[in-house]
C-alpha atoms as a PDB file:
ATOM      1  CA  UNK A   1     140.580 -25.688 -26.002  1.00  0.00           C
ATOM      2  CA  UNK A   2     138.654 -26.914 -23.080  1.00  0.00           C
ATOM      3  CA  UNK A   3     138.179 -23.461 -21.616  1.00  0.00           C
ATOM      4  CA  UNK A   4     137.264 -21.898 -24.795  1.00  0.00           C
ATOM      5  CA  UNK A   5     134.455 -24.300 -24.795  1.00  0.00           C
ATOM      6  CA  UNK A   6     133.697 -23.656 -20.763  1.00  0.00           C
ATOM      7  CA  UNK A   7     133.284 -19.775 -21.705  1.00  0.00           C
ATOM      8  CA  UNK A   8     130.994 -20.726 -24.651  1.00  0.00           C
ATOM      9  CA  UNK A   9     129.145 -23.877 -23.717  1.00  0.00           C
ATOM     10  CA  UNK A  10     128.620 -22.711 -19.715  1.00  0.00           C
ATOM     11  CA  UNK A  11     127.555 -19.167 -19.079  1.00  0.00           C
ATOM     12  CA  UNK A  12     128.490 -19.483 -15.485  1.00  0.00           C
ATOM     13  CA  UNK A  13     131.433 -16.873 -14.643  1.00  0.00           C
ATOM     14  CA  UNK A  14     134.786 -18.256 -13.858  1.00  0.00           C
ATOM     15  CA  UNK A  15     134.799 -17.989  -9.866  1.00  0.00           C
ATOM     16  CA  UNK A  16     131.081 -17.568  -9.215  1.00  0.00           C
ATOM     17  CA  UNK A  17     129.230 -18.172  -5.518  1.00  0.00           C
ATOM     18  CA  UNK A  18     125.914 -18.134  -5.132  1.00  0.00           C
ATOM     19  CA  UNK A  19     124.737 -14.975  -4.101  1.00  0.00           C
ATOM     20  CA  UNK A  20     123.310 -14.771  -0.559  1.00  0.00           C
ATOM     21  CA  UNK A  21     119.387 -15.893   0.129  1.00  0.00           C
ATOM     22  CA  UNK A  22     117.412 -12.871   1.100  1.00  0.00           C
ATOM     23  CA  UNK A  23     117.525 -10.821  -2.424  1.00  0.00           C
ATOM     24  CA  UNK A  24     118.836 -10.853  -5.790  1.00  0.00           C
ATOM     25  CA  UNK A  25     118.167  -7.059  -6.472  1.00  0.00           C
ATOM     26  CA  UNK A  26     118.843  -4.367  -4.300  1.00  0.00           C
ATOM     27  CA  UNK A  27     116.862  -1.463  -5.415  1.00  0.00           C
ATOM     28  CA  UNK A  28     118.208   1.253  -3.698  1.00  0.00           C
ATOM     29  CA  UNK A  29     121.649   3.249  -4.574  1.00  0.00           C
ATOM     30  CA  UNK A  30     124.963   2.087  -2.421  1.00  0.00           C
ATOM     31  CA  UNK A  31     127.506   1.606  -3.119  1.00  0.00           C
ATOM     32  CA  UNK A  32     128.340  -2.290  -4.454  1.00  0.00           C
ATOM     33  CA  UNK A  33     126.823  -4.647  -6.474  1.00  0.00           C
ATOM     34  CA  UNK A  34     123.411  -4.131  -6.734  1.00  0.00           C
ATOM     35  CA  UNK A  35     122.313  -7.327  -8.992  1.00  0.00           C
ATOM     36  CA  UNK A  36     123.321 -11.012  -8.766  1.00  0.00           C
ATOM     37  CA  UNK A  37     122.427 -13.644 -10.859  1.00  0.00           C
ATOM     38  CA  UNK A  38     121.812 -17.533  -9.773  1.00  0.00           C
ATOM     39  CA  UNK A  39     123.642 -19.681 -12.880  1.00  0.00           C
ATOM     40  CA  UNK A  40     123.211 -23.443 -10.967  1.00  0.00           C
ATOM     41  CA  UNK A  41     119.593 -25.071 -10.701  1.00  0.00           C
ATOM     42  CA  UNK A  42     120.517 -25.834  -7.318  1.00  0.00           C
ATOM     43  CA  UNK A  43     120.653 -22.362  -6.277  1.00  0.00           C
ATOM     44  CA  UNK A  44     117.754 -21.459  -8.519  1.00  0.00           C
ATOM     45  CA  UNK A  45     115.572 -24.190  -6.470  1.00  0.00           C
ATOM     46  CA  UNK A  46     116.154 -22.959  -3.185  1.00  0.00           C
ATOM     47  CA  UNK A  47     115.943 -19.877  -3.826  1.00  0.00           C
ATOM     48  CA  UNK A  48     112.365 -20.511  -5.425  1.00  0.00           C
ATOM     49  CA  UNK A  49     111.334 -23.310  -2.445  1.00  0.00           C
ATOM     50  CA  UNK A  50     112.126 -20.281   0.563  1.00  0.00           C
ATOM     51  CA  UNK A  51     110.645 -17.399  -1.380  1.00  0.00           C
ATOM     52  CA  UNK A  52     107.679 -19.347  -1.815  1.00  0.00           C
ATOM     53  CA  UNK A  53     107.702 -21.029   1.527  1.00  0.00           C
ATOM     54  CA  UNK A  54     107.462 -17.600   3.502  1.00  0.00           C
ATOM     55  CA  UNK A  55     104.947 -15.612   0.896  1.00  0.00           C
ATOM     56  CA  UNK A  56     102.900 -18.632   1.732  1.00  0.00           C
ATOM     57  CA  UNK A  57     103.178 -19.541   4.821  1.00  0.00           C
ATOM     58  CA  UNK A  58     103.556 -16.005   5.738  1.00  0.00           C
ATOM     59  CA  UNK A  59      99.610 -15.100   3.562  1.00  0.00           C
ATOM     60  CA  UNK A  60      98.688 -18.575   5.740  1.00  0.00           C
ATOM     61  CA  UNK A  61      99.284 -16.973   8.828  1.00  0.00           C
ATOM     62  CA  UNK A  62      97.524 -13.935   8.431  1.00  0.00           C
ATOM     63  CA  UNK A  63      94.171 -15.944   7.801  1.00  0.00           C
ATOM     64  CA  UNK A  64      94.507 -17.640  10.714  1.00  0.00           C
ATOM     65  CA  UNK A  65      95.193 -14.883  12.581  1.00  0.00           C
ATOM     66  CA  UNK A  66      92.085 -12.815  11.584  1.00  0.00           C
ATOM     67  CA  UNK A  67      90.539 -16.377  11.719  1.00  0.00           C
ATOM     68  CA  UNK A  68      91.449 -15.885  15.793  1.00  0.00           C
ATOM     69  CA  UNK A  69      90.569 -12.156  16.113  1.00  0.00           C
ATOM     70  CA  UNK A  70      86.588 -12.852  14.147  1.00  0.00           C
ATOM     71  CA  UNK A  71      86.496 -15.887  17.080  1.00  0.00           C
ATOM     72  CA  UNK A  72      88.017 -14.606  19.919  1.00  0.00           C
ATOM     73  CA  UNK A  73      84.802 -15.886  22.362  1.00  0.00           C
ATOM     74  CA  UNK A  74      85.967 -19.543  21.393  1.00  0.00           C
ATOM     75  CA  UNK A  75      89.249 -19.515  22.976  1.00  0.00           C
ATOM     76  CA  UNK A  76      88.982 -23.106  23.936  1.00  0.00           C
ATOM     77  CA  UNK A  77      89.470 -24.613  20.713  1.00  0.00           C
ATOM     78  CA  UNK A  78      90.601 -21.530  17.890  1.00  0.00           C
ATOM     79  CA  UNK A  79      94.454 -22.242  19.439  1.00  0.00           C
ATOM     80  CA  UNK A  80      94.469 -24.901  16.732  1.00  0.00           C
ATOM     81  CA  UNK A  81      93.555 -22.772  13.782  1.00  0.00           C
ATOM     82  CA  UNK A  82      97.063 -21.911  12.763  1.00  0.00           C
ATOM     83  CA  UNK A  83      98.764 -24.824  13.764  1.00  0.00           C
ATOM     84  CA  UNK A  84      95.930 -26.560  11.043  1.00  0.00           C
ATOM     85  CA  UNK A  85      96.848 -23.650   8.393  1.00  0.00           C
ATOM     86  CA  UNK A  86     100.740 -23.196   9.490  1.00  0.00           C
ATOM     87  CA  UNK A  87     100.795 -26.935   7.891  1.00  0.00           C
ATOM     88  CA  UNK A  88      98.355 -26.406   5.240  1.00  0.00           C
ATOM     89  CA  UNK A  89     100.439 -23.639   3.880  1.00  0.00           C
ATOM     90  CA  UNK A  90     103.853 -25.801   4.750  1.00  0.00           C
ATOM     91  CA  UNK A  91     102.528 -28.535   2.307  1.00  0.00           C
ATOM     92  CA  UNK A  92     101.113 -26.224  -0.106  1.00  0.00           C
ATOM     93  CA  UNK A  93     104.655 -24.143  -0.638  1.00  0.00           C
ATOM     94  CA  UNK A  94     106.565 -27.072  -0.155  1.00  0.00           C
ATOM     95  CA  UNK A  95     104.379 -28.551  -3.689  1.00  0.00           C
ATOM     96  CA  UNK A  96     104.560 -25.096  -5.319  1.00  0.00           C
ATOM     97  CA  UNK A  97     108.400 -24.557  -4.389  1.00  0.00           C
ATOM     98  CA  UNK A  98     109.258 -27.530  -5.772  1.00  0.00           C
ATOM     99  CA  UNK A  99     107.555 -27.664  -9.040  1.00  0.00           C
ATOM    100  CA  UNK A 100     108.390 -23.963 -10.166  1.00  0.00           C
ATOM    101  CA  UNK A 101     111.690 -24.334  -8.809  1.00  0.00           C
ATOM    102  CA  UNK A 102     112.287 -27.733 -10.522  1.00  0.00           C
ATOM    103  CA  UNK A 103     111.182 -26.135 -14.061  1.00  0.00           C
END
């Protein structure tokens, strides 16, 4: 009775891992699996909170590097530009991460 109502109740497949971080989907043909699903809000969170930690950060970064390359003549004090943005964008995706993958 009890695992009737696990296969009904829970859609989570009998022996399921989480699938590794960097995709879900692997697009092109091989041979394998190319899809995996994330059943455990757990997994779902972290997954969201990484993704949108390097899109971010990464988007972050490239401001302040074109930030450095428009004021290259001020050497003495652009160094701190994306150290300022690199925790901008930290706190920023750390918020966003959180919230979508909390929902």
């Amino acid at each position: 009775m009890v695992e009737f109502l696990k296969n009904k109740v829970d859609p989570t497949p009998l022996g399921y891992s989480p699938p590794p971080f960097p995709s879900l989907y692997w697009p092109f043909p091989v041979s394998g699996e190319q899809t995996a699903y994330l059943y455990d809000g757990h997994s779902m969170w972290r997954f969201t909170l990484f993704w949108t930690l390097i899109c971010v950060v990464g988007v972050h970064m490239a401001a302040a590097g074109y930030a450095c390359v428009i004021q290259y003549r001020n050497w003495k004090v652009i160094w701190v530009v994306p150290i300022i943005y690199l925790v901008i964008g930290g706190i920023e995706a750390l918020i966003a991460g959180n919230v979508v993958g909390g929902l």
